[in-house]
N, C-alpha and C. Protein backbone atom coordinates (compact mmCIF):
# COMPACT_ATOMS: atom_id res chain seq x y z
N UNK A 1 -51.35 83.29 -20.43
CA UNK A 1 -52.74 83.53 -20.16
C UNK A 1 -53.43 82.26 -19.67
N UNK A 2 -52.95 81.11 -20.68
CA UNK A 2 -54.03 79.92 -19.62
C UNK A 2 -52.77 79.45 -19.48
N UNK A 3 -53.05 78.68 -18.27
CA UNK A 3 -52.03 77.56 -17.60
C UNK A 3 -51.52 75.94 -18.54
N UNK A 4 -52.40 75.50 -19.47
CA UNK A 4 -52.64 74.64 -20.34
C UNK A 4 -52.72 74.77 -21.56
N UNK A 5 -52.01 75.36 -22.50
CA UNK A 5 -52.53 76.06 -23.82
C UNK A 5 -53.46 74.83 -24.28
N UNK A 6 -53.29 73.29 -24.36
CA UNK A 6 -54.19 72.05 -24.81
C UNK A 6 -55.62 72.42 -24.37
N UNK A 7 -55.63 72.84 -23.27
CA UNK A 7 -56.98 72.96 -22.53
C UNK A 7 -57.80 74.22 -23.28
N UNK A 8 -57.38 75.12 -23.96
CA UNK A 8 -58.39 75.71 -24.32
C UNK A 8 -59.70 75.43 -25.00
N UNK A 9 -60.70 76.67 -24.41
CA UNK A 9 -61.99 76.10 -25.50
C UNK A 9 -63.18 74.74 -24.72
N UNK A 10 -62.25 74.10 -24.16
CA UNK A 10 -63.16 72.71 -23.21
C UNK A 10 -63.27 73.30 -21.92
N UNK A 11 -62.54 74.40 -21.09
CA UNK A 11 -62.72 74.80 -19.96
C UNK A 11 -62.46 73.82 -19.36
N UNK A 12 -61.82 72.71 -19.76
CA UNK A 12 -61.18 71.80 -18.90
C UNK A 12 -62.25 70.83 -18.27
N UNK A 13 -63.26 70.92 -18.93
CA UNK A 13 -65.02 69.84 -18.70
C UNK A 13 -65.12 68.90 -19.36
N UNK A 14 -64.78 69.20 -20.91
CA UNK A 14 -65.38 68.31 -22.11
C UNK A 14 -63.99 67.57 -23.11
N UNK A 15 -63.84 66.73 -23.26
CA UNK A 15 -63.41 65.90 -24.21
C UNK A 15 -64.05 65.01 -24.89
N UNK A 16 -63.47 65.61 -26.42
CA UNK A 16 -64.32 64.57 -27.70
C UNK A 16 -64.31 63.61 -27.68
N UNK A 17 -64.79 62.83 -27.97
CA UNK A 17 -64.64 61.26 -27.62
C UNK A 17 -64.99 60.94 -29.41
N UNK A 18 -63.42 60.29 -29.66
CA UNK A 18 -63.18 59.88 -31.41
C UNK A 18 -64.38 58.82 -31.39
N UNK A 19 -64.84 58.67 -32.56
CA UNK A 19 -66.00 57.98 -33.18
C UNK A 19 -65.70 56.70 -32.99
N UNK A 20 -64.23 56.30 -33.30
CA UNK A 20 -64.02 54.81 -33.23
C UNK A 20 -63.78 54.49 -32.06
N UNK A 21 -63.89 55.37 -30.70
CA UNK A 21 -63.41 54.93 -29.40
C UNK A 21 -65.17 55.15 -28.97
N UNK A 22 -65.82 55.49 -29.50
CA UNK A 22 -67.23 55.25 -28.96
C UNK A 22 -67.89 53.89 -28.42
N UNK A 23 -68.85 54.47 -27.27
CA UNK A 23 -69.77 53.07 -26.50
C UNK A 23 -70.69 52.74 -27.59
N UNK A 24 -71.33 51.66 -28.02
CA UNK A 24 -72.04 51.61 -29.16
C UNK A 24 -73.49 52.57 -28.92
N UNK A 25 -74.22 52.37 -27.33
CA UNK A 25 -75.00 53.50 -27.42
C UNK A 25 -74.75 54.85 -28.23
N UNK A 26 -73.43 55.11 -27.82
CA UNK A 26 -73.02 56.85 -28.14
C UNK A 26 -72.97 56.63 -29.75
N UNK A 27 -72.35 55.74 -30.03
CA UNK A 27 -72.06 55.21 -31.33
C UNK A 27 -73.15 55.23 -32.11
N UNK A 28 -74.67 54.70 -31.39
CA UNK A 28 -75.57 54.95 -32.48
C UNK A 28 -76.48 56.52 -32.54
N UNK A 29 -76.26 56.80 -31.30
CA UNK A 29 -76.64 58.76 -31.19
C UNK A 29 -75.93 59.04 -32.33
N UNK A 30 -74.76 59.27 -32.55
CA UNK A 30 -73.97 59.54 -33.57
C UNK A 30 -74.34 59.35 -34.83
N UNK A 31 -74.58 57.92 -35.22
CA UNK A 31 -74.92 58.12 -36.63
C UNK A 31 -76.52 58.57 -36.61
N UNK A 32 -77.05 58.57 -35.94
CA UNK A 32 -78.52 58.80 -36.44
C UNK A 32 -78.44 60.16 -36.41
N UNK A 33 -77.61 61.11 -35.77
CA UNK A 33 -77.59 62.47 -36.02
C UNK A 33 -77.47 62.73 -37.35
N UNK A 34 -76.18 61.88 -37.38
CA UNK A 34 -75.52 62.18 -39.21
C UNK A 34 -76.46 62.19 -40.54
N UNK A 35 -77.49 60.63 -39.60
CA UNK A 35 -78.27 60.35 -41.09
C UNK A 35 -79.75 61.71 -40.97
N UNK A 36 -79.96 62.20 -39.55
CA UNK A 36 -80.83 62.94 -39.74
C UNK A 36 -80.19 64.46 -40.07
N UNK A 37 -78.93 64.97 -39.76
CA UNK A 37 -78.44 66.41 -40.01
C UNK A 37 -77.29 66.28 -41.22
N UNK A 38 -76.56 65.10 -41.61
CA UNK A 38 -75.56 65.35 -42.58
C UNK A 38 -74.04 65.93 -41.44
N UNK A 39 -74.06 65.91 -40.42
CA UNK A 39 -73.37 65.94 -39.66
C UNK A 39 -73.48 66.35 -38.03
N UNK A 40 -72.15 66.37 -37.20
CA UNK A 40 -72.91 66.35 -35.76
C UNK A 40 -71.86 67.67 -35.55
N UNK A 41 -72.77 68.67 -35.54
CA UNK A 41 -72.37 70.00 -35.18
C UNK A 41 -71.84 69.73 -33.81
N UNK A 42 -71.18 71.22 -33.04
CA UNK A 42 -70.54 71.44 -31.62
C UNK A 42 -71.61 71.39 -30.83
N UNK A 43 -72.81 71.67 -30.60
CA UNK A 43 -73.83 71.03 -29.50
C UNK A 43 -74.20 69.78 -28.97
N UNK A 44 -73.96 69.08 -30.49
CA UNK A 44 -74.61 67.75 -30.60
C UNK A 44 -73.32 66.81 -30.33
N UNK A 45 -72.04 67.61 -30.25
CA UNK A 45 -71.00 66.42 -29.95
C UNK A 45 -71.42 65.98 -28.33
N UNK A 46 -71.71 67.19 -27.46
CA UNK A 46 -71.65 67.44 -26.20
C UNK A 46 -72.85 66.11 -26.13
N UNK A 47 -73.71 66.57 -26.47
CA UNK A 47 -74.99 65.78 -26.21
C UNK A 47 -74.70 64.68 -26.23
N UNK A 48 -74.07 64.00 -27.13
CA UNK A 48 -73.61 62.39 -27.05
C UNK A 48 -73.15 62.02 -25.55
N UNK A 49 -72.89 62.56 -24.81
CA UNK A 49 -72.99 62.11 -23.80
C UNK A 49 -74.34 61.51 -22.86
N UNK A 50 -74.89 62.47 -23.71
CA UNK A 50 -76.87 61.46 -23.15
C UNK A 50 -77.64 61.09 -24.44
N UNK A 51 -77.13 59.92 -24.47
CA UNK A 51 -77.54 59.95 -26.01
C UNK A 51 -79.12 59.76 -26.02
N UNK A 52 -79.98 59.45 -24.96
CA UNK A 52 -81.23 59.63 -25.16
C UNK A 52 -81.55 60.90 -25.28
N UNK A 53 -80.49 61.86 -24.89
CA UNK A 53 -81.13 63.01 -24.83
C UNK A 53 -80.86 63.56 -26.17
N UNK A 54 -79.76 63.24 -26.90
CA UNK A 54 -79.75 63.34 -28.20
C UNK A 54 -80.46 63.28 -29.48
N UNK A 55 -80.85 61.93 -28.77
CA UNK A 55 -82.11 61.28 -29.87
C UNK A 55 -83.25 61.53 -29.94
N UNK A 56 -83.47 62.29 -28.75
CA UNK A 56 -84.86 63.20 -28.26
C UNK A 56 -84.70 64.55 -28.98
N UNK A 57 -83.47 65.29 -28.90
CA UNK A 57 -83.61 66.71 -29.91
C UNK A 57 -83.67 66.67 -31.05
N UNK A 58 -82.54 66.24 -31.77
CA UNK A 58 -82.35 66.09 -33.09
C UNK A 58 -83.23 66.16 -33.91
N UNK A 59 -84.33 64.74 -34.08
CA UNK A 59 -85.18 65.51 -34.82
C UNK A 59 -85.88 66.68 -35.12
N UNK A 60 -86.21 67.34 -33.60
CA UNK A 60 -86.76 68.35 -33.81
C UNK A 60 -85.93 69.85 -34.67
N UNK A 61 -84.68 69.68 -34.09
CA UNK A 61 -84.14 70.54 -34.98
C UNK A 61 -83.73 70.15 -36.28
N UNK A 62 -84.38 69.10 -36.53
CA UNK A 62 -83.93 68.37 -38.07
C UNK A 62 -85.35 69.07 -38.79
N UNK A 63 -86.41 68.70 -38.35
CA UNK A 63 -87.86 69.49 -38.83
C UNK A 63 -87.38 70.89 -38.25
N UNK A 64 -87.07 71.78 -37.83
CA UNK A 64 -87.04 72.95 -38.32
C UNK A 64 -85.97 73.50 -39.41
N UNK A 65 -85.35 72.90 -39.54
CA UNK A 65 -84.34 72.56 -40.77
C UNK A 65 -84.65 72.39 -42.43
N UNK A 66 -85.47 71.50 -42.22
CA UNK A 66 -85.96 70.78 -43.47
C UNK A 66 -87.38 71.24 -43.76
N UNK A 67 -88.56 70.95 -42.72
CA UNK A 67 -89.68 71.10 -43.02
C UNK A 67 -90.57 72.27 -42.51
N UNK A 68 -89.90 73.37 -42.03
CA UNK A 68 -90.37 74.47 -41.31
C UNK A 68 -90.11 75.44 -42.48
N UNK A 69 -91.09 76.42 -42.56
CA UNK A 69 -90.85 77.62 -43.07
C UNK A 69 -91.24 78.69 -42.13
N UNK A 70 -91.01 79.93 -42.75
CA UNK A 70 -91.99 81.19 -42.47
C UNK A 70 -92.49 82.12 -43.19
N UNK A 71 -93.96 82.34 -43.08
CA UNK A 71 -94.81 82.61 -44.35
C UNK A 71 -94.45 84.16 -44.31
C-alpha cells in the first residue's frame, strides 16, 4: 500500500526533530510549551518549526485550558 512503510503518517513533509538535536530558538519554543502545557502535543511539535509562531499560540490555548470556563 505505501511505497515506504517508515514514511507513514508524515506524508513524507514532516520530521521530528529530537529535542537534543534542536536549534536553541526551537529549543526554547519547546520548553516554554512544556512549562506552559505540561507537554508538546502533535500540533505543537509541527509548530516548532516557527517558533514565533509557537510562542504566539500557546498561551492562548494554555488560557483556554486553565482559565476558561462555560457558565
Amino acid at each position: 500500500m505505501f511505497e515506504d512503510p517508515e514514511d507513514f503518517g508524515t506524508f513524507g513533509r514532516y520530521v521530528e526533530t529530537p529535542v537534543d538535536a534542536m536549534p536553541p530558538e526551537m529549543r526554547s519554543a519547546y520548553e516554554y510549551t512544556r512549562r506552559l502545557r505540561g507537554l508538546v502535543p502533535g500540533p505543537h511539535k509541527i509548530w516548532l518549526a516557527n517558533p514565533g509562531l509557537l510562542t504566539a499560540i500557546v498561551p492562548t490555548g494554555a488560557y483556554f485550558q486553565t482559565d476558561s470556563s462555560l457558565s
